[in-house]
C-alpha atoms as a PDB file:
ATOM      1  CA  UNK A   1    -139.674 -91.939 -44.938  1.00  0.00           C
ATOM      2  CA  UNK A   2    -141.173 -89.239 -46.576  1.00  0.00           C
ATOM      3  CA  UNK A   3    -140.469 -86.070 -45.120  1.00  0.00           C
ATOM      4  CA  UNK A   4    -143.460 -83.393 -44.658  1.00  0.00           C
ATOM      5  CA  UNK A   5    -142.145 -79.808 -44.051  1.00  0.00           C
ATOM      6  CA  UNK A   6    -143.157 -77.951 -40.889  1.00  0.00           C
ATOM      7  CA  UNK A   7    -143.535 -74.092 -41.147  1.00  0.00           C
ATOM      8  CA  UNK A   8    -143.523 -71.095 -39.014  1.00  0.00           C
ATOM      9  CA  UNK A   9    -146.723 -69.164 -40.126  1.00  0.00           C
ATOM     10  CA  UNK A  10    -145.203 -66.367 -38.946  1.00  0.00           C
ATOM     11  CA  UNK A  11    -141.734 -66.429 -40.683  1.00  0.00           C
ATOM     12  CA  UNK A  12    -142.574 -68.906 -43.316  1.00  0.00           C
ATOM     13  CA  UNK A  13    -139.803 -70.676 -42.498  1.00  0.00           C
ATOM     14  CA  UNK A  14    -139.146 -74.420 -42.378  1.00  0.00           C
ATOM     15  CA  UNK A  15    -138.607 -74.948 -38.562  1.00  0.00           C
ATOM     16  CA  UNK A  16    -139.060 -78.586 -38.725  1.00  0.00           C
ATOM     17  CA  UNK A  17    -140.208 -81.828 -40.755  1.00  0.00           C
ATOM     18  CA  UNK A  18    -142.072 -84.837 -39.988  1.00  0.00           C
ATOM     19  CA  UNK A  19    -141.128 -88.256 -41.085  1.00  0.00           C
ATOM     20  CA  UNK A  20    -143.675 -90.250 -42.345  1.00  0.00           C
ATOM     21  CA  UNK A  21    -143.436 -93.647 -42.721  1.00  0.00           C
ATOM     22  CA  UNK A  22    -144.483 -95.532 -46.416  1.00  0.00           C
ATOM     23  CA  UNK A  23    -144.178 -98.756 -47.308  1.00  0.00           C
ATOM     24  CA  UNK A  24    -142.966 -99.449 -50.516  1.00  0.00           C
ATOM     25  CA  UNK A  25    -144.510-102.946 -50.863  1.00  0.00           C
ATOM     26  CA  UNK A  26    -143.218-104.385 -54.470  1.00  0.00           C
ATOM     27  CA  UNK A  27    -146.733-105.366 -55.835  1.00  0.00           C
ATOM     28  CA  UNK A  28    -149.175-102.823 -54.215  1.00  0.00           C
ATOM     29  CA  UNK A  29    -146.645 -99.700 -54.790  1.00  0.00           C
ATOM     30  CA  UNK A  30    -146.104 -97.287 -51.600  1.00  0.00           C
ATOM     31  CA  UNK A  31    -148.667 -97.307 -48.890  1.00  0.00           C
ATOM     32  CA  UNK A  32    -149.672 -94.973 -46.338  1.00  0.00           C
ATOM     33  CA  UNK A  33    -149.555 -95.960 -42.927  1.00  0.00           C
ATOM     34  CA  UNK A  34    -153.464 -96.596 -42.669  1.00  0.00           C
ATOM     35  CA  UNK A  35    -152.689 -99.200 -44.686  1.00  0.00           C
ATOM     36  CA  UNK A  36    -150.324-101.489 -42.334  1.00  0.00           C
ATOM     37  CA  UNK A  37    -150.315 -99.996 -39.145  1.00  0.00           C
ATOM     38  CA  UNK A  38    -152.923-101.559 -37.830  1.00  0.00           C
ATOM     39  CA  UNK A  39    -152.255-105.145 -38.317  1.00  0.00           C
ATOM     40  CA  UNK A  40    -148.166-104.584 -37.638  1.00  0.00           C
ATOM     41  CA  UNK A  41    -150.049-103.222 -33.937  1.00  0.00           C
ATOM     42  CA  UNK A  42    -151.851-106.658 -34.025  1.00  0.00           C
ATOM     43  CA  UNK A  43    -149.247-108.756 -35.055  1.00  0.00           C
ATOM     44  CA  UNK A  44    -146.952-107.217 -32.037  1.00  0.00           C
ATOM     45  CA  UNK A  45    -144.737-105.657 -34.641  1.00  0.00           C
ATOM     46  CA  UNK A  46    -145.005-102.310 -34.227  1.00  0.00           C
ATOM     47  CA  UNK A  47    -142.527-101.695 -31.685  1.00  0.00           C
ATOM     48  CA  UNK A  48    -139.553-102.917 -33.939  1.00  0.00           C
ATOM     49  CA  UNK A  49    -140.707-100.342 -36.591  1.00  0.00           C
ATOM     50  CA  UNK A  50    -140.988 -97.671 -33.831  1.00  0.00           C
ATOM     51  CA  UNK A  51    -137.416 -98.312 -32.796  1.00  0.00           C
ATOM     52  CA  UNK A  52    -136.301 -98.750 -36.603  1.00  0.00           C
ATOM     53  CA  UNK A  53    -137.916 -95.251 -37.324  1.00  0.00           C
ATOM     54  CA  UNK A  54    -136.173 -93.620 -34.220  1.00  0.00           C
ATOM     55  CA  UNK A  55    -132.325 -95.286 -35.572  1.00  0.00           C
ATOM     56  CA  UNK A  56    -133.391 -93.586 -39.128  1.00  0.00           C
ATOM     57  CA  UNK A  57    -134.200 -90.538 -38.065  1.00  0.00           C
ATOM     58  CA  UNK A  58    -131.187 -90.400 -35.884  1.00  0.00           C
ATOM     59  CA  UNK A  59    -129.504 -91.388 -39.016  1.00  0.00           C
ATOM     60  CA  UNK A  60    -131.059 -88.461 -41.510  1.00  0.00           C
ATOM     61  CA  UNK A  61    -130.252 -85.857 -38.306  1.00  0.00           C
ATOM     62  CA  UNK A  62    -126.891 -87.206 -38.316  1.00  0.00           C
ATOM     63  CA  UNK A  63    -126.654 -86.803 -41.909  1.00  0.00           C
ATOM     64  CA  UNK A  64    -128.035 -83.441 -41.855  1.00  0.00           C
ATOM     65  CA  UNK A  65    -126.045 -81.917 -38.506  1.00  0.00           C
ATOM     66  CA  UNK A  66    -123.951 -79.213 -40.231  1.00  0.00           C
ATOM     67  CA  UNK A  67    -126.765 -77.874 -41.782  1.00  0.00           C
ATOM     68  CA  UNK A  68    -129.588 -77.644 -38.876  1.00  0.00           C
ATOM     69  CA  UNK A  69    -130.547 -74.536 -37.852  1.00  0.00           C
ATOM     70  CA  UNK A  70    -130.727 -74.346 -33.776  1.00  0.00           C
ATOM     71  CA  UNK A  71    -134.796 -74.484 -34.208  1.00  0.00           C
ATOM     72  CA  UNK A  72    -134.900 -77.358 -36.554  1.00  0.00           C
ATOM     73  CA  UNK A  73    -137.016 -80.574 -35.363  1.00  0.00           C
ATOM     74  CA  UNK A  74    -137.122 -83.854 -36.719  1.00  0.00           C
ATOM     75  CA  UNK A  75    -140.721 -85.375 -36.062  1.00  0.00           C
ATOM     76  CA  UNK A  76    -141.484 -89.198 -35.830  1.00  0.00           C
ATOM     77  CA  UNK A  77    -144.621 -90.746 -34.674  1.00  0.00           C
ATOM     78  CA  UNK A  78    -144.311 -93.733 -31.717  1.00  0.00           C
ATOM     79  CA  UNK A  79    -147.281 -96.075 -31.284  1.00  0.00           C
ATOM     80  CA  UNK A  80    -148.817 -96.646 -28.062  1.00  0.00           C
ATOM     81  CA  UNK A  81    -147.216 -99.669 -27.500  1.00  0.00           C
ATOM     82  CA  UNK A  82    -143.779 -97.913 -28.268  1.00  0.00           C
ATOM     83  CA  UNK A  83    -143.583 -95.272 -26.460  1.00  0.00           C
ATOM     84  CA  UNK A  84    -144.354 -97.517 -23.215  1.00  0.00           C
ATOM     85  CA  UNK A  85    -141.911 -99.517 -24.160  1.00  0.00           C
ATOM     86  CA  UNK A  86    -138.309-101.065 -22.673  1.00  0.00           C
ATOM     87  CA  UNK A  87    -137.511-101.897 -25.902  1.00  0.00           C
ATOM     88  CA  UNK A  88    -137.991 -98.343 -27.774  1.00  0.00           C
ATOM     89  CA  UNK A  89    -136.496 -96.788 -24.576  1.00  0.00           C
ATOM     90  CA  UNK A  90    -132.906 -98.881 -24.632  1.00  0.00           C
ATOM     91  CA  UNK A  91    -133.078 -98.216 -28.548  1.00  0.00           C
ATOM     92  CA  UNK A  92    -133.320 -94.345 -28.068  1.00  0.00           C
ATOM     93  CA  UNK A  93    -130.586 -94.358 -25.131  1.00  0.00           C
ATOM     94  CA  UNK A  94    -128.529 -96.688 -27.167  1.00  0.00           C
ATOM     95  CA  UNK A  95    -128.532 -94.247 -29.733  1.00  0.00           C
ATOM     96  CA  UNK A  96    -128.385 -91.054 -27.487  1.00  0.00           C
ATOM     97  CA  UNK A  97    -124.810 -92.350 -26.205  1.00  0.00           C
ATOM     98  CA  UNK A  98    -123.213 -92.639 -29.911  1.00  0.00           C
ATOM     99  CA  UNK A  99    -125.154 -89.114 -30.710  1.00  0.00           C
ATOM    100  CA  UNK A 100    -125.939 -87.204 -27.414  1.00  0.00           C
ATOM    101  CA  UNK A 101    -125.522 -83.751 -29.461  1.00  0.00           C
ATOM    102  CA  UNK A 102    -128.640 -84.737 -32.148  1.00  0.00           C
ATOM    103  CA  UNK A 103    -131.140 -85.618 -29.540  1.00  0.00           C
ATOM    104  CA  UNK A 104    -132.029 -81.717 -29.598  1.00  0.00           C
ATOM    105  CA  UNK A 105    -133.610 -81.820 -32.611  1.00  0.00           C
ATOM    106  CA  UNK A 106    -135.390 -85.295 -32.316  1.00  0.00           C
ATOM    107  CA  UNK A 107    -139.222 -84.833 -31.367  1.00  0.00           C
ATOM    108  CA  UNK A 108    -141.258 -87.858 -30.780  1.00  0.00           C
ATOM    109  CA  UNK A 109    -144.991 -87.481 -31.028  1.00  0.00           C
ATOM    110  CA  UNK A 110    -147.878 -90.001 -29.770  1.00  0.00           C
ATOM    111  CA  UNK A 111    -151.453 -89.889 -29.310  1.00  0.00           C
ATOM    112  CA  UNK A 112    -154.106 -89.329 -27.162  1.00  0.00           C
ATOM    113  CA  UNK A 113    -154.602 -92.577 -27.020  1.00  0.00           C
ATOM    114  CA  UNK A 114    -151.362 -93.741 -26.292  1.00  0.00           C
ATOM    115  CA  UNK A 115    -150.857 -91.998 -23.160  1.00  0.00           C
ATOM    116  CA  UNK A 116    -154.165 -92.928 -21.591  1.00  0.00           C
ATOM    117  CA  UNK A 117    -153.651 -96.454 -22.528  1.00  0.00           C
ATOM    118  CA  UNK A 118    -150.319 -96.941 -19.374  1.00  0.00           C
ATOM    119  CA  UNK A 119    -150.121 -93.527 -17.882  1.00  0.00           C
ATOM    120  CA  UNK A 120    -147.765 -93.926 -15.061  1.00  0.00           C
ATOM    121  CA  UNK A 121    -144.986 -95.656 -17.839  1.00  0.00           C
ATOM    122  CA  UNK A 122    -146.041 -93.234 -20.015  1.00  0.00           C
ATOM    123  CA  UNK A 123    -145.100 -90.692 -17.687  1.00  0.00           C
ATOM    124  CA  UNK A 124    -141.543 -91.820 -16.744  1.00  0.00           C
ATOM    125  CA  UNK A 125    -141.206 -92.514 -20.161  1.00  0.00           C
ATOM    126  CA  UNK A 126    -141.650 -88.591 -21.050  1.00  0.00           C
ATOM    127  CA  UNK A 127    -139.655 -87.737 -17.861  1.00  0.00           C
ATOM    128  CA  UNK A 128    -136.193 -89.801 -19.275  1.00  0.00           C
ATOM    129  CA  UNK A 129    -137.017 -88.635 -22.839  1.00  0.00           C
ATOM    130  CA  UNK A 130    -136.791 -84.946 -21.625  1.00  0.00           C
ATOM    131  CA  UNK A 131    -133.767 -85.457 -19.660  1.00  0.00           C
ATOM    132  CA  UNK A 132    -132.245 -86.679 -22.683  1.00  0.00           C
ATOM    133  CA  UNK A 133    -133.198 -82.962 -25.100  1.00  0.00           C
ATOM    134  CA  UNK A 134    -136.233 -85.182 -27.047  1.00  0.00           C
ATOM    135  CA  UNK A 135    -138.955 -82.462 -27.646  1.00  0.00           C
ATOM    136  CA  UNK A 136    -142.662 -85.049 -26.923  1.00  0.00           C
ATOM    137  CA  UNK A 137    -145.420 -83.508 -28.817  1.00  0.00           C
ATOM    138  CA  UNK A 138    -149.082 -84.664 -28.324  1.00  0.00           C
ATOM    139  CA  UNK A 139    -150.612 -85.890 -31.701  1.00  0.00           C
ATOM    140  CA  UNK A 140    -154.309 -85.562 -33.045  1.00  0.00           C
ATOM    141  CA  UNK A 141    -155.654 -83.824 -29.718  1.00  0.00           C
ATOM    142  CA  UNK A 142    -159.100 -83.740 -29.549  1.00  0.00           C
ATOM    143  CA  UNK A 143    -160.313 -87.017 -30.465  1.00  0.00           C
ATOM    144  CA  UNK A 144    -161.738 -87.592 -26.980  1.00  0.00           C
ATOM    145  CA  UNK A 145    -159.776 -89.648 -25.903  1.00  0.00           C
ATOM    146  CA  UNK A 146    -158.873 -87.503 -22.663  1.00  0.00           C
ATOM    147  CA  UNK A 147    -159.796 -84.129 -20.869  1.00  0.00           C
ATOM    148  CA  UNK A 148    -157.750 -81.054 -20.130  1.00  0.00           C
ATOM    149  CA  UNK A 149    -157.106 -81.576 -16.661  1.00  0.00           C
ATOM    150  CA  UNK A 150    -155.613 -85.219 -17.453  1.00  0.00           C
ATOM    151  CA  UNK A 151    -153.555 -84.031 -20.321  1.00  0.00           C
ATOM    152  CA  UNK A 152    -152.036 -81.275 -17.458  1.00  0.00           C
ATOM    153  CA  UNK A 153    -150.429 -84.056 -15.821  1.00  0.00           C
ATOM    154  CA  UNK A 154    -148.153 -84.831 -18.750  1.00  0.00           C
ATOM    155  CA  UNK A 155    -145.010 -82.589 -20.266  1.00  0.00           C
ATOM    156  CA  UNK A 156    -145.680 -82.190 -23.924  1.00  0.00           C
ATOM    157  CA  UNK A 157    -143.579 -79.244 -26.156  1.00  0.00           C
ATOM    158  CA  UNK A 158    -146.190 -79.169 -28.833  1.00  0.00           C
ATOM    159  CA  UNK A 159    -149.634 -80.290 -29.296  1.00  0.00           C
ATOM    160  CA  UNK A 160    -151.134 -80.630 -32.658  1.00  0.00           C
ATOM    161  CA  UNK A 161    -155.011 -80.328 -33.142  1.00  0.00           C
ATOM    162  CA  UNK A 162    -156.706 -83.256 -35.031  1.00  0.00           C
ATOM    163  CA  UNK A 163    -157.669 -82.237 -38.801  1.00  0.00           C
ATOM    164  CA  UNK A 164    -160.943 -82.713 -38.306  1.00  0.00           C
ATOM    165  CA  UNK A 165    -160.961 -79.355 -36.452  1.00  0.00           C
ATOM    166  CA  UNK A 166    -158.861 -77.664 -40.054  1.00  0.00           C
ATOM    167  CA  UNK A 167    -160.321 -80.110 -42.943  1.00  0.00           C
ATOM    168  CA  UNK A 168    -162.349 -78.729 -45.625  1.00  0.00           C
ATOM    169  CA  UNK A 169    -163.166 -75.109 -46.631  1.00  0.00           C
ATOM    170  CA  UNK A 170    -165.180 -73.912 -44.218  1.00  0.00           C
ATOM    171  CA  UNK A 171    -164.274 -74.100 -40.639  1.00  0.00           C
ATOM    172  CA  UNK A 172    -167.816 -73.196 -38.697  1.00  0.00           C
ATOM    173  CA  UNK A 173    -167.708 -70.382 -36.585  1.00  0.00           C
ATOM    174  CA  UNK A 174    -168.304 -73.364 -33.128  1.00  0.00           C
ATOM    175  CA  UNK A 175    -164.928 -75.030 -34.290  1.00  0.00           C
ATOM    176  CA  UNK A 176    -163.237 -71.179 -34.971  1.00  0.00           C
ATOM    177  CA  UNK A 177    -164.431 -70.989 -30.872  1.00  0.00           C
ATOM    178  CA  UNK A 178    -162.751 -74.154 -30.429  1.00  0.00           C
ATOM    179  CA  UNK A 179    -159.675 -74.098 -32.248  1.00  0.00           C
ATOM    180  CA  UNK A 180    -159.068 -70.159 -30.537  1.00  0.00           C
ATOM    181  CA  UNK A 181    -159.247 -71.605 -27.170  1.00  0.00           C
ATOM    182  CA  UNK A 182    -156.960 -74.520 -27.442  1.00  0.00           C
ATOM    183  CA  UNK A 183    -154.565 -72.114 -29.390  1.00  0.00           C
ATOM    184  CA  UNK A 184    -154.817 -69.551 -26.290  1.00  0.00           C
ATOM    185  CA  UNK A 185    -154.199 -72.673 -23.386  1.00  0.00           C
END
């Protein structure tokens, strides 16, 4: 993992961090996840690295308990096929009976695309995560993969905006409208 700090704009504090999975192959140097996702989602992989991301993060939060401020989240992205599932979902209550107390500050995020791809696992999925303190937070919203009034029939905590709305300099005054009115639902 790398970790990639989240901050309060308001406070400027560090409420949070994401872990961001590299792969630190020994002749092409660390990757981003572009670089491998893609064919570990092909090659039916995927889930096991989902799971072993979930048991590391545990792991760091464990690590880190003493130290957490009540706030504090611990981020870590689940593919599609993941977070649908059995196999990610006995991982995750595996670990929440060794470390009930940490699941508090565990949030897992997916995609757009994840949830539209088995919605009615999806959403018992979301349903047992929340029962268990896991914070869900909807990733790259925006993309078109969905409207509003599907994304109202799942439970998310946070939803992040796709960077195409933020990249570059100048944001045009069409995605200021934009941005304003996804901030305000």
């Amino acid at each position: 993992f790398t970790f990639q700090p989240i901050v309060d704009l308001e406070t400027g504090y560090v409420v949070g961090a994401e872990a961001l999975v590299r792969w630190n192959n020994p002749k092409m140097g660390v990757l981003p996840p572009d670089a491998f996702l893609n064919e570990m989602a092909e090659s039916g992989s995927i889930v096991q690295l989902d799971v072993y991301n979930v048991i590391r993060a545990i792991t760091h939060l464990k690590t880190w308990e003493n130290l957490l401020p009540a706030n504090f989240r611990l981020s870590v992205n689940i593919s599609a096929q993941g977070f649908a599932s059995i196999t990610l979902l006995e991982a995750i209550q595996f670990q929440f009976e060794k470390f009930p107390e940490l699941f508090q500050y565990l949030t897992l995020e997916t995609t757009e695309k994840s949830i539209v791809k088995g919605v009615d696992v999806t959403r018992a999925q979301m349903k047992i995560f929340s029962k268990m303190g896991i914070h869900l937070s909807l990733d790259d919203y925006g993309t078109g993969y969905s409207s509003l009034s599907y994304l109202g029939q799942f439970k998310f905590d946070h939803i992040k905006i796709d960077r195409s709305f933020v990249s570059g300099h100048d944001i045009s005054s069409e995605q200021r409208i934009i941005l304003e009115t996804i901030n305000s639902l």
